[in-house]
N, C-alpha and C. Protein backbone atom coordinates (compact mmCIF):
# COMPACT_ATOMS: atom_id res chain seq x y z
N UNK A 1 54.89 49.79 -48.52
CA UNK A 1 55.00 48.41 -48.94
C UNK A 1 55.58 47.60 -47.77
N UNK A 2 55.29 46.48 -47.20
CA UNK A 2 55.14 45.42 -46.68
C UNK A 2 56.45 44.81 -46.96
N UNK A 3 57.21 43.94 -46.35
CA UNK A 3 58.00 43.05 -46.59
C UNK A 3 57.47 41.81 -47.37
N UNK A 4 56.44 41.64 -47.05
CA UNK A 4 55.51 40.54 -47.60
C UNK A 4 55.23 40.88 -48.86
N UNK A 5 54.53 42.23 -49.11
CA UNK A 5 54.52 42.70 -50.30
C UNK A 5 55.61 42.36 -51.27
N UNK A 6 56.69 42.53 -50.97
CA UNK A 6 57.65 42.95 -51.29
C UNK A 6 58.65 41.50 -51.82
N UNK A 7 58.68 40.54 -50.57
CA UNK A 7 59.29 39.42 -50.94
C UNK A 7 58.34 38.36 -51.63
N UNK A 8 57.01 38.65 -50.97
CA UNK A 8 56.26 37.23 -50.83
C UNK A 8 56.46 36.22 -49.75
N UNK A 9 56.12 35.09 -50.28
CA UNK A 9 56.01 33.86 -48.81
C UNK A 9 57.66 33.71 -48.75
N UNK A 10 57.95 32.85 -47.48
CA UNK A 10 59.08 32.75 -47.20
C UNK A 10 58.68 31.36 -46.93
N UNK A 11 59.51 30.43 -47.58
CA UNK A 11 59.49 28.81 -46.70
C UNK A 11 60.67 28.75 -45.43
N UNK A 12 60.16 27.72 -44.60
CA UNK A 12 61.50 26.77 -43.99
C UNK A 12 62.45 26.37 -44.43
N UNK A 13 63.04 25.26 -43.95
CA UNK A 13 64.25 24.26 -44.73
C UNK A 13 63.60 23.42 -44.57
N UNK A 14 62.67 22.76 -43.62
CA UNK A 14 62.10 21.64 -43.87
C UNK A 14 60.88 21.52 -45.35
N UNK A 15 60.51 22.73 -45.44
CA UNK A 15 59.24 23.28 -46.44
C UNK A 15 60.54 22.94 -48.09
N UNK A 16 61.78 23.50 -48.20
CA UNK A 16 62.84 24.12 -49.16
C UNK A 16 63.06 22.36 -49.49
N UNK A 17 62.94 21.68 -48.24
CA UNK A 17 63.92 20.44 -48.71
C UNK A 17 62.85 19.40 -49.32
N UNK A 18 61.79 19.73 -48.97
CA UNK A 18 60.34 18.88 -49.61
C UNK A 18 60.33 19.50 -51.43
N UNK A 19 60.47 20.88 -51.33
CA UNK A 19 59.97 21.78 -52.69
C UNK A 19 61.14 21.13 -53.54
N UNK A 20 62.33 21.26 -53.22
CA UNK A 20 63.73 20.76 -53.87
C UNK A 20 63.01 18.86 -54.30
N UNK A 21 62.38 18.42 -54.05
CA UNK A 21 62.40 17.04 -53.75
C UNK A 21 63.09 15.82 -53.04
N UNK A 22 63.35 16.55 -51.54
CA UNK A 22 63.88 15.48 -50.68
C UNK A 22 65.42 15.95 -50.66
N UNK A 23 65.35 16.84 -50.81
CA UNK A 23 67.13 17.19 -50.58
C UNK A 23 67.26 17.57 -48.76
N UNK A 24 68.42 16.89 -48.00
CA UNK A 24 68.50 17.30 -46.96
C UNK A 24 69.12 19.00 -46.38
N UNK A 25 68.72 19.06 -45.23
CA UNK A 25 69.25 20.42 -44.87
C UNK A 25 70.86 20.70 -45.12
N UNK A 26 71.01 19.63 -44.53
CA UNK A 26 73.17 19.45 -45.34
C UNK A 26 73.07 20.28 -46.58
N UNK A 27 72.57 19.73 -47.76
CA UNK A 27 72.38 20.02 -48.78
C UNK A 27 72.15 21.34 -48.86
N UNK A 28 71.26 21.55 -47.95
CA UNK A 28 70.41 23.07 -48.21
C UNK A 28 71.87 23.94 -48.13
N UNK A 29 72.32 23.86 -46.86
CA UNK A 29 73.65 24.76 -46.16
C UNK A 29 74.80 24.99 -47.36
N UNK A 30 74.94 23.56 -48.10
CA UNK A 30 75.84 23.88 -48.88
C UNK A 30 76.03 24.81 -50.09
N UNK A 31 73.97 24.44 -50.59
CA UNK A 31 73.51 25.65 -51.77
C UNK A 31 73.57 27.16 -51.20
N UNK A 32 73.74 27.45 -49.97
CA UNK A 32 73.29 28.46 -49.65
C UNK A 32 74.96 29.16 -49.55
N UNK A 33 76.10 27.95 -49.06
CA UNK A 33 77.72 28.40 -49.11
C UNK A 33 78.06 28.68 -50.68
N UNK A 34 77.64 27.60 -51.45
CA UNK A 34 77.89 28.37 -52.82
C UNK A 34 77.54 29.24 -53.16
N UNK A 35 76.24 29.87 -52.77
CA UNK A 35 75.63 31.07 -53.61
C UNK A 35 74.76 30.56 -54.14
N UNK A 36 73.91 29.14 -54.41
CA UNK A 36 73.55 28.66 -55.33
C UNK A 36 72.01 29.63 -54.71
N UNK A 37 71.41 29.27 -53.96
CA UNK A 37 69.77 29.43 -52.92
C UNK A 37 70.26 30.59 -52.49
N UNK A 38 69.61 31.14 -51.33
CA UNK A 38 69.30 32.31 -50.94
C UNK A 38 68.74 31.83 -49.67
N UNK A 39 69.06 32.54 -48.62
CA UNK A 39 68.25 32.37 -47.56
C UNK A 39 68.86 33.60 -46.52
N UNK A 40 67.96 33.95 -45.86
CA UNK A 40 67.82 35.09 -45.11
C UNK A 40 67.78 35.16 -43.64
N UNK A 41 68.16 35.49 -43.04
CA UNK A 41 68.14 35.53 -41.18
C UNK A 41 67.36 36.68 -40.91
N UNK A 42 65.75 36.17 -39.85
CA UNK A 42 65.32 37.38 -39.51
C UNK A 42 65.92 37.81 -38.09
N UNK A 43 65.10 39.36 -37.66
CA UNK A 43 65.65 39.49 -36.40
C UNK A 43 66.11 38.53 -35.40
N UNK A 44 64.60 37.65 -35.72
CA UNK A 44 64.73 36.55 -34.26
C UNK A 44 65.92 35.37 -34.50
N UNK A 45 66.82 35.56 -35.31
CA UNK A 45 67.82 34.18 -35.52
C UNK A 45 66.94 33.37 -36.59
N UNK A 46 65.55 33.03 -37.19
CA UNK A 46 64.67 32.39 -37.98
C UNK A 46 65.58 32.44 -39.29
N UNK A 47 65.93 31.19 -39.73
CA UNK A 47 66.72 31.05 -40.84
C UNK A 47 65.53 30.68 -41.94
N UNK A 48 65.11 31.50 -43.03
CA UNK A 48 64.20 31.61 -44.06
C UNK A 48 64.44 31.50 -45.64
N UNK A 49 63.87 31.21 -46.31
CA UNK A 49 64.39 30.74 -48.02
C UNK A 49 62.76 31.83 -48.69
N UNK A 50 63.01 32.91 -49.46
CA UNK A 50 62.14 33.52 -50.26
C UNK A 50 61.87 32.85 -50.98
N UNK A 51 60.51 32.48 -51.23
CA UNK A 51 59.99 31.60 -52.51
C UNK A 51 60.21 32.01 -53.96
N UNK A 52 60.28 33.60 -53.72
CA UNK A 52 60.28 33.46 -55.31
C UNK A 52 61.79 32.90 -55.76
N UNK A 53 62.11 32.42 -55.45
CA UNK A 53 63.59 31.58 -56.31
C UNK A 53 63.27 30.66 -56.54
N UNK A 54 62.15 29.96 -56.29
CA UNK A 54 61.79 28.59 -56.86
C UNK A 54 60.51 28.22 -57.81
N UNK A 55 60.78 27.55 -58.99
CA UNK A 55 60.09 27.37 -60.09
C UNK A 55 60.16 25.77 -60.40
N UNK A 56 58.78 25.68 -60.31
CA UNK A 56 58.81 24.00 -60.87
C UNK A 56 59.50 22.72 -59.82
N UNK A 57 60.21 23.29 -58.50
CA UNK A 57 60.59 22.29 -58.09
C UNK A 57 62.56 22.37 -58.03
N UNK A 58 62.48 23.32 -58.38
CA UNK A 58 64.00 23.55 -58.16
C UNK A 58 64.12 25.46 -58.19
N UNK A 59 65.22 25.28 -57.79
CA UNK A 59 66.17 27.17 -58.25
C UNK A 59 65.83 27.38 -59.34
N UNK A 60 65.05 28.89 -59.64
CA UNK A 60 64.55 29.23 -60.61
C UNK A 60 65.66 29.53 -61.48
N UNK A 61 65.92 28.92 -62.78
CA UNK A 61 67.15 29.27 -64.05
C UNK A 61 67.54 30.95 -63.79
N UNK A 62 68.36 30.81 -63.93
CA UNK A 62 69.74 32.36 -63.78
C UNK A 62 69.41 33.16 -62.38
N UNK A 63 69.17 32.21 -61.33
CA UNK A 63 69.37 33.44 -60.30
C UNK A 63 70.64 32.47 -59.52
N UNK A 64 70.94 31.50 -59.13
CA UNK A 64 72.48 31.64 -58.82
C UNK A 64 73.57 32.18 -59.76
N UNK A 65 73.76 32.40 -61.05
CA UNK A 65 74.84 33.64 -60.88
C UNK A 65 74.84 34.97 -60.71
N UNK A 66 73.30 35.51 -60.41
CA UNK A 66 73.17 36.56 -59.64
C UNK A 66 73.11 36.49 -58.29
N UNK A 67 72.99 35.51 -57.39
CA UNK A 67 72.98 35.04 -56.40
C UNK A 67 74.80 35.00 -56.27
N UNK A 68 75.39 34.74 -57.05
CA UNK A 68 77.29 34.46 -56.99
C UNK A 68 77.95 35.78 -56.94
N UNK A 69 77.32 36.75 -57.58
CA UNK A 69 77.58 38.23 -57.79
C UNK A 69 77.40 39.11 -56.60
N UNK A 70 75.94 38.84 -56.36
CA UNK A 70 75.60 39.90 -54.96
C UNK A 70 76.40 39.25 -53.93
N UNK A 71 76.04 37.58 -53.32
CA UNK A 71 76.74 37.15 -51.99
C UNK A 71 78.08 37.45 -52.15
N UNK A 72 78.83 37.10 -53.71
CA UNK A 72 80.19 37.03 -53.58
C UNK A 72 80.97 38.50 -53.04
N UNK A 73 80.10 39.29 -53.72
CA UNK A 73 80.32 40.72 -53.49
C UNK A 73 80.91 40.94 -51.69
N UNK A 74 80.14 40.28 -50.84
CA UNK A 74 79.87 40.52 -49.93
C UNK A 74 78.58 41.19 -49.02
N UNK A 75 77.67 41.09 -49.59
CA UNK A 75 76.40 41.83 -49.39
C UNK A 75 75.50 40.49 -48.31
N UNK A 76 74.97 41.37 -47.61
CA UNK A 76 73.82 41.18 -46.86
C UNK A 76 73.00 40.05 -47.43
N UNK A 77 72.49 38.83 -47.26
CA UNK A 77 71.29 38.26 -47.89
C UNK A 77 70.30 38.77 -47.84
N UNK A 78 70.01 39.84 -47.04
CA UNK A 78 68.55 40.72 -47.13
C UNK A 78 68.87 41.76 -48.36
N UNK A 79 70.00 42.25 -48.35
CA UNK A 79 69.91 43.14 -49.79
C UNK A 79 70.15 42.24 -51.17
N UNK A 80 70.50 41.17 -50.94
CA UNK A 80 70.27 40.76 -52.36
C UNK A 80 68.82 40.39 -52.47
N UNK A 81 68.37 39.71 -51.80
CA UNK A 81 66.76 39.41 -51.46
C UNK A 81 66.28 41.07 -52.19
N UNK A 82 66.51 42.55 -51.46
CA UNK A 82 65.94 43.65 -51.67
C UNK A 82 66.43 44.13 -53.35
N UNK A 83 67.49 43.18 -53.54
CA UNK A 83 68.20 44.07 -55.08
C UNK A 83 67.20 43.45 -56.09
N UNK A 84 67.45 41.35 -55.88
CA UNK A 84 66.39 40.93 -56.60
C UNK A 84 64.57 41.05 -57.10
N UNK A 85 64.48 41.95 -56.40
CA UNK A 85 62.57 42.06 -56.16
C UNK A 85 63.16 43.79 -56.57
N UNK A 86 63.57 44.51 -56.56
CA UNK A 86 63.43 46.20 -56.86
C UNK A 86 63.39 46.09 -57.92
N UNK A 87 62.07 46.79 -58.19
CA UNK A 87 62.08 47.60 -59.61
C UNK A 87 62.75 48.58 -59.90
N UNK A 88 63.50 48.46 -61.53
CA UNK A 88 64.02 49.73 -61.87
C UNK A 88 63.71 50.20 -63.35
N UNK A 89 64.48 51.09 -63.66
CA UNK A 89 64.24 51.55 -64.70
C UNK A 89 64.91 50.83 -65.89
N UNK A 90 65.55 50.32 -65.55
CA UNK A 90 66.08 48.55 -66.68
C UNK A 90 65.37 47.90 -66.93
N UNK A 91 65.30 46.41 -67.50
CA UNK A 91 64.55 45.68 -67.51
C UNK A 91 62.92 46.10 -67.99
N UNK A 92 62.70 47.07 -68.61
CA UNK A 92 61.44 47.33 -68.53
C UNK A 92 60.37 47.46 -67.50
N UNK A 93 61.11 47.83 -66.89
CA UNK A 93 60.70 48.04 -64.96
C UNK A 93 60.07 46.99 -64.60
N UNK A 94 60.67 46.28 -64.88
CA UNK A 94 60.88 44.69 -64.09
C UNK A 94 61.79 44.87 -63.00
N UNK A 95 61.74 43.93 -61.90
CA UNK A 95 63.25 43.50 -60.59
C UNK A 95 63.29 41.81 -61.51
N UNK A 96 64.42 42.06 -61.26
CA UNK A 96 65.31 40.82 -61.67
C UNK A 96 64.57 39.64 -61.67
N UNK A 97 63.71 39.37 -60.72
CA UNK A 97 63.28 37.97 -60.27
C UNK A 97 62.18 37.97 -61.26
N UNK A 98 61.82 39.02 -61.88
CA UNK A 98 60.71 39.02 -62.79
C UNK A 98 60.99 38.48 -64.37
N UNK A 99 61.92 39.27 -64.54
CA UNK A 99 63.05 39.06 -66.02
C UNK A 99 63.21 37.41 -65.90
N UNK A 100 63.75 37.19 -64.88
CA UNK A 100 64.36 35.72 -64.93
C UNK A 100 62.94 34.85 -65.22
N UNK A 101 61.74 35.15 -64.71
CA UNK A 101 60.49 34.21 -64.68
C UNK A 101 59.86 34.38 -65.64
N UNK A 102 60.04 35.74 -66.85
CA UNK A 102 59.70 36.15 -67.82
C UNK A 102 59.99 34.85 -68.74
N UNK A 103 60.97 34.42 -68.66
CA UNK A 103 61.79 33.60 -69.69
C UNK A 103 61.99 34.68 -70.96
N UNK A 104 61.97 35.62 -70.74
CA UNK A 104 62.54 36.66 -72.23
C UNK A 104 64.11 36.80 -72.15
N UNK A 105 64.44 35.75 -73.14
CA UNK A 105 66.01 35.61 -73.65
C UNK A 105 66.51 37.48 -73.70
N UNK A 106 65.53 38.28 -74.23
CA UNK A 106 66.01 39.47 -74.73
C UNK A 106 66.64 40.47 -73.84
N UNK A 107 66.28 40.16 -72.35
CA UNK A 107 66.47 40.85 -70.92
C UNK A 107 66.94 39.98 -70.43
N UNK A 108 67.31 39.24 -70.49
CA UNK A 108 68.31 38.21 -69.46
C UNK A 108 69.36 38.49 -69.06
N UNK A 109 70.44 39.56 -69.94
CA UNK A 109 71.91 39.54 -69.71
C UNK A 109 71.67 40.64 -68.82
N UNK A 110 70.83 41.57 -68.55
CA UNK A 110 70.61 42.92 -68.07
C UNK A 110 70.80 42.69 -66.94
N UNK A 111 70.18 41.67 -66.05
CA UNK A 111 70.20 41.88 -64.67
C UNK A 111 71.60 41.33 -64.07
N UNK A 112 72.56 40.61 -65.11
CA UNK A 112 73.79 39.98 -64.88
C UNK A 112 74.18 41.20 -64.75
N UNK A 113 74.32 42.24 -66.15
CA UNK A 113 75.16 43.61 -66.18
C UNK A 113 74.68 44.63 -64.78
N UNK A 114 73.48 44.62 -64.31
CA UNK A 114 73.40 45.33 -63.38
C UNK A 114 73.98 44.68 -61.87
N UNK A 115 73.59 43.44 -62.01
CA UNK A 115 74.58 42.83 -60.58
C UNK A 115 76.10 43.05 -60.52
N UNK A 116 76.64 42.98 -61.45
CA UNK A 116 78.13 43.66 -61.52
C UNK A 116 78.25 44.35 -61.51
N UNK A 117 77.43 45.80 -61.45
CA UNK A 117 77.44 47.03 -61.30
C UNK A 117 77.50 47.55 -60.12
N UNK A 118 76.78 46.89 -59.42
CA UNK A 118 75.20 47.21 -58.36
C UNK A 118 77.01 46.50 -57.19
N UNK A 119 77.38 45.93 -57.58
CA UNK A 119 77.76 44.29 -56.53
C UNK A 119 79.28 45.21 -56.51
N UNK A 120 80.02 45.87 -57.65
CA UNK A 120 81.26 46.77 -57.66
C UNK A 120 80.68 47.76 -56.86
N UNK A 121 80.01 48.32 -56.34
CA UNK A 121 79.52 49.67 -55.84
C UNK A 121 79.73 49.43 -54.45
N UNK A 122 79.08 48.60 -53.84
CA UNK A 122 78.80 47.88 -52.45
C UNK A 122 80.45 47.61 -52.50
N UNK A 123 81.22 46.72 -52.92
CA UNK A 123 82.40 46.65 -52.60
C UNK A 123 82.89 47.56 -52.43
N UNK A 124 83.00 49.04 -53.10
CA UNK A 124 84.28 49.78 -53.22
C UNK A 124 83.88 50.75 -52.11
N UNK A 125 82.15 50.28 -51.56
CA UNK A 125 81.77 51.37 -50.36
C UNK A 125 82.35 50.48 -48.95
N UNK A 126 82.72 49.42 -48.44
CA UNK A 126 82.98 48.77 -48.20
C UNK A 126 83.96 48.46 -47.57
């Protein structure tokens, strides 16, 4: 599997701040200090935003407080990027980003309970 496979498209900030509707990069930096967005650094220094977090024109509903869990944790933005998209045996072998786009109320709390799981682990290795 592909990274591409795997994440999908990746926008800019100039691409993030059009999709958001006109929000500036300021803006962007700050969603990204809260935890709110996601964005990723490749090898080359290329500062990148994974699309699948965005629905309709904004942050897709319940991934900043999984986004608050993994960053807060202290984790990598590439492994939360890798935690959000893995399939597991939860969720009905869904990855998180799937559950959340599902809109199924019935799996929603699951990927919260596994980010506190997943996010205590990484800390205490740490």
């Amino acid at each position: 599997m592909t990274s591409s496979d795997r994440y999908g498209l990746f926008y800019t900030a100039a691409r993030v701040c059009e999709v958001l509707g006109g929000k500036s990069e300021h803006a962007l930096d700050e969603l990204v200090a809260s935890h709110q967005l996601l964005r990723v650094t490749t090898s080359g220094g290329l500062n990148l935003y994974p699309a699948f977090q965005f629905v309709d024109a904004s942050v897709m509903v319940g991934l900043p407080p999984l986004l608050e869990i993994l960053l807060g944790s202290g984790a990598d933005p590439w492994a939360a990027a890798h935690w959000l998209t893995a399939r597991t045996d939860h969720n009905e072998g869904q990855a998180a980003v799937e559950v959340l786009a599902s809109g199924r109320d019935d799996l929603k709390a699951d990927p919260i309970k596994l980010a506190h799981h997943d996010a205590a682990g990484w800390a205490d290795s740490s």
